[in-house]
Protein backbone atom coordinates (compact mmCIF):
# COMPACT_ATOMS: atom_id res chain seq x y z
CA UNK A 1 35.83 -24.77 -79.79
CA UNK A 2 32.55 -27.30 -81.00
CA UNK A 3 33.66 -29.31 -78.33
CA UNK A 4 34.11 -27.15 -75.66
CA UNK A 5 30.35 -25.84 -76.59
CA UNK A 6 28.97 -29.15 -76.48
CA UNK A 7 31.03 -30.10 -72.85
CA UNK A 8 28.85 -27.12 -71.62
CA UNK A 9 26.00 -27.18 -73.14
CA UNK A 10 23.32 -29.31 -71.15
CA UNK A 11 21.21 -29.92 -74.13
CA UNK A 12 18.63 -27.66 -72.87
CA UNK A 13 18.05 -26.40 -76.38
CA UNK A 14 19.20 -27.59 -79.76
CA UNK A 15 22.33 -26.81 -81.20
CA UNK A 16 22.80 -26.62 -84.66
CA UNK A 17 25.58 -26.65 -87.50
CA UNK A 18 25.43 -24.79 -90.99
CA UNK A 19 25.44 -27.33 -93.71
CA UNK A 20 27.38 -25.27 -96.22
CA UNK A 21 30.37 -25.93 -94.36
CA UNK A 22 32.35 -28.67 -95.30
CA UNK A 23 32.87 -31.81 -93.74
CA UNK A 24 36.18 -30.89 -92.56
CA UNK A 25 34.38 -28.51 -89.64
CA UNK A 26 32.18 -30.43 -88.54
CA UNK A 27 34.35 -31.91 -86.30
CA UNK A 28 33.91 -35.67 -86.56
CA UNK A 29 30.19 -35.22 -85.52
CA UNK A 30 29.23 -36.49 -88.65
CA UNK A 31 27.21 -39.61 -87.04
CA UNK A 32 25.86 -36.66 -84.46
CA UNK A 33 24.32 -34.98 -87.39
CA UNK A 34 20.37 -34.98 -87.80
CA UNK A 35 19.69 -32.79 -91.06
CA UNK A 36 16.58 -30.58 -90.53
CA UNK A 37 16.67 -28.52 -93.68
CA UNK A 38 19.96 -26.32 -94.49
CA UNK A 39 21.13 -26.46 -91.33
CA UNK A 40 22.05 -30.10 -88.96
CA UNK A 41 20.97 -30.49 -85.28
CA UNK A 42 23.35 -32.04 -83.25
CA UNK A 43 22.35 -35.01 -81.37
CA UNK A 44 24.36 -36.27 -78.21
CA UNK A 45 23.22 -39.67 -79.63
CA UNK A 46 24.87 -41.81 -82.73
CA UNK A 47 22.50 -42.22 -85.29
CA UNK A 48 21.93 -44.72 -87.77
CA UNK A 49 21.94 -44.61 -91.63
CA UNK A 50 19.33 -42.13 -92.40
CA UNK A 51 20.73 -38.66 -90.54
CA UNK A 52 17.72 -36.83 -92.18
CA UNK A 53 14.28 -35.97 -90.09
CA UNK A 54 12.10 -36.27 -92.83
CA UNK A 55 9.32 -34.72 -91.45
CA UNK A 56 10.94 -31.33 -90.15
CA UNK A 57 12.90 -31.07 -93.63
CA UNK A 58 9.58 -31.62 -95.98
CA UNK A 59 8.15 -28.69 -93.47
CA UNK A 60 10.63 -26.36 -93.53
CA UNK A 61 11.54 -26.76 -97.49
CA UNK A 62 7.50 -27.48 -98.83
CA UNK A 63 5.91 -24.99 -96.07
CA UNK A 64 8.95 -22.41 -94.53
CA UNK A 65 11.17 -21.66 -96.53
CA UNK A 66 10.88 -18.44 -99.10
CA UNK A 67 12.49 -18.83 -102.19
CA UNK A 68 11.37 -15.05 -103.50
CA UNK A 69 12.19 -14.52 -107.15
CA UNK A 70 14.94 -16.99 -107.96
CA UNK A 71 13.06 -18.02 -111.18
CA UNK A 72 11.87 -15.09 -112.43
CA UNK A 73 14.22 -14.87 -115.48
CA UNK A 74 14.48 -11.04 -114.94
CA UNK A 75 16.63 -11.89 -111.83
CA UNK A 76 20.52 -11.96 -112.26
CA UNK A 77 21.72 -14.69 -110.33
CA UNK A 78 25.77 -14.46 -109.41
CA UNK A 79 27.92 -17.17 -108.89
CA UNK A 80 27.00 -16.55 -105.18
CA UNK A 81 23.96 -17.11 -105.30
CA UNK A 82 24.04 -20.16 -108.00
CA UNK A 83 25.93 -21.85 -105.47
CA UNK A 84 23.63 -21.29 -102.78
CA UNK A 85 20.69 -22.52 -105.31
CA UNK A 86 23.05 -25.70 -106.03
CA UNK A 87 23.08 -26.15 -102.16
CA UNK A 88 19.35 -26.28 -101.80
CA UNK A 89 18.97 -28.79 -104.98
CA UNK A 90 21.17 -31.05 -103.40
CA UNK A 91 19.29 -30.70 -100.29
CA UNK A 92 15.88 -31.64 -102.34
CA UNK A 93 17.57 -34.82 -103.73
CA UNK A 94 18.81 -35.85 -100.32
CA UNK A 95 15.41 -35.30 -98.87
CA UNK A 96 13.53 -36.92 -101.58
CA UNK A 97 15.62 -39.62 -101.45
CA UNK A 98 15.16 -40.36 -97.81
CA UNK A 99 11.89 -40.25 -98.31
CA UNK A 100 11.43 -42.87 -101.01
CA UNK A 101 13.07 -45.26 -98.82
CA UNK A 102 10.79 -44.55 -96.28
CA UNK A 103 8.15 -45.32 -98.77
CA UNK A 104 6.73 -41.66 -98.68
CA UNK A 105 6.93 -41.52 -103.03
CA UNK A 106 4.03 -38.72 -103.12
CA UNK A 107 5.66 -36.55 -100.21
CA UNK A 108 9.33 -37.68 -102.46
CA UNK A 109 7.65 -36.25 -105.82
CA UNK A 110 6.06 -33.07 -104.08
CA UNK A 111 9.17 -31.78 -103.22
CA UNK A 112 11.35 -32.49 -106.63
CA UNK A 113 8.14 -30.43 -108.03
CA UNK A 114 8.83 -27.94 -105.45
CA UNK A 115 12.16 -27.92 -106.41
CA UNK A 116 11.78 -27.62 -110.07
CA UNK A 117 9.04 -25.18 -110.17
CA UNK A 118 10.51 -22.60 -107.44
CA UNK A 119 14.48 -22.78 -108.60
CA UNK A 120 14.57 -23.64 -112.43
CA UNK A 121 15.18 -20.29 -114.11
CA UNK A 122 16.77 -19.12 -116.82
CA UNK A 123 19.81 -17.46 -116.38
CA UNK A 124 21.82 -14.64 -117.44
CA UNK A 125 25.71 -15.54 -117.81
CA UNK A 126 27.73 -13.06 -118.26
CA UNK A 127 30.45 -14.02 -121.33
CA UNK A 128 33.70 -13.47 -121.67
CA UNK A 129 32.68 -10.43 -123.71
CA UNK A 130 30.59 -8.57 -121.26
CA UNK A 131 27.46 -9.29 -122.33
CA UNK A 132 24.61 -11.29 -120.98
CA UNK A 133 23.64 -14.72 -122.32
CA UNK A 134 20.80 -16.85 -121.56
CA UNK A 135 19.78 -19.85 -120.47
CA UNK A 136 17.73 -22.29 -119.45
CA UNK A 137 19.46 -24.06 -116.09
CA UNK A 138 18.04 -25.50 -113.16
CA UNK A 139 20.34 -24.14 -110.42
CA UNK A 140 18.39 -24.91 -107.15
C-alpha cells in the first residue's frame, strides 16, 4: 500500500510517516526518511547520515508543539501516555544530538532544557495495592 501511494503520488505535496511506528512499517524507506519532529517526511531522494532537518524539528519542538500539563504533578499520567512522553524524550536526544554535530551546542542545550523543564514530573504509580505512589521521573 506505501508503495502504491508513492507510485502515484507526484510529489506535489509532502508525504509523511508517523514515527511511533516501528521500523518494520516503514517499508524499507528508512534512507527516504527526513525526521521533522514526531512525524518523517518522505523524500524521493536517499539521504545521507543525518535523516534529521534540524531546523524544522528545533521549530516545531522549541516553538509548536504544546506540551499542556504533563508536569504538573497533579496530572495522572497512564502508561499511555508515559510512553508517548518516552517518545518525545527520545526525539529531544536525537535532535540535540544532531545538532551538536552540526556545531549548534546552544540551540543542542535549549532544547534538553526544553525537554527537562516541560516533561519532568513527578508521577503517580499506581502499586500493586491500589494506591498511588510518587515520584520523581523524567518521562518525556
Amino acid at each position: 500500500m506505501v508503495y502504491e501511494m508513492l507510485a502515484h503520488h507526484n510529489w506535489t505535496r509532502p508525504l509523511y510517516m508517523s514515527t511511533t511506528l516501528g521500523g518494520d512499517n516503514q517499508a524499507g524507506l528508512d534512507n527516504y526518511l527526513m525526521l521533522e519532529g514526531l512525524a518523517a517526511r518522505v523524500t524521493p531522494f536517499k539521504l545521507g547520515d543525518s535523516g534529521v532537518d534540524t531546523e524544522r524539528m528545533y521549530d516545531n519542538f522549541m516553538k509548536k508543539f504544546r506540551y499542556g500539563h504533563i508536569a504538573d504533578p497533579k496530572v495522572y499520567v497512564d502508561q499511555t501516555v508515559m510512553r508517548t512522553c518516552y517518545t518525545h524524550r527520545m526525539r529531544f536526544a536525537q535532535l540535540a544530538l544532531q545538532l551538536i554535530k552540526e556545531g549548534k551546542r546552544d540551540k543542542a542545550l535549549k532544547a534538553l532544557e526544553k525537554n527537562a523543564n516541560k516533561c519532568c514530573l513527578s508521577v503517580k504509580c499506581p502499586t500493586k495495592c491500589g494506591r498511588s505512589a510518587s515520584i520523581r521521573r523524567p518521562v518525556c
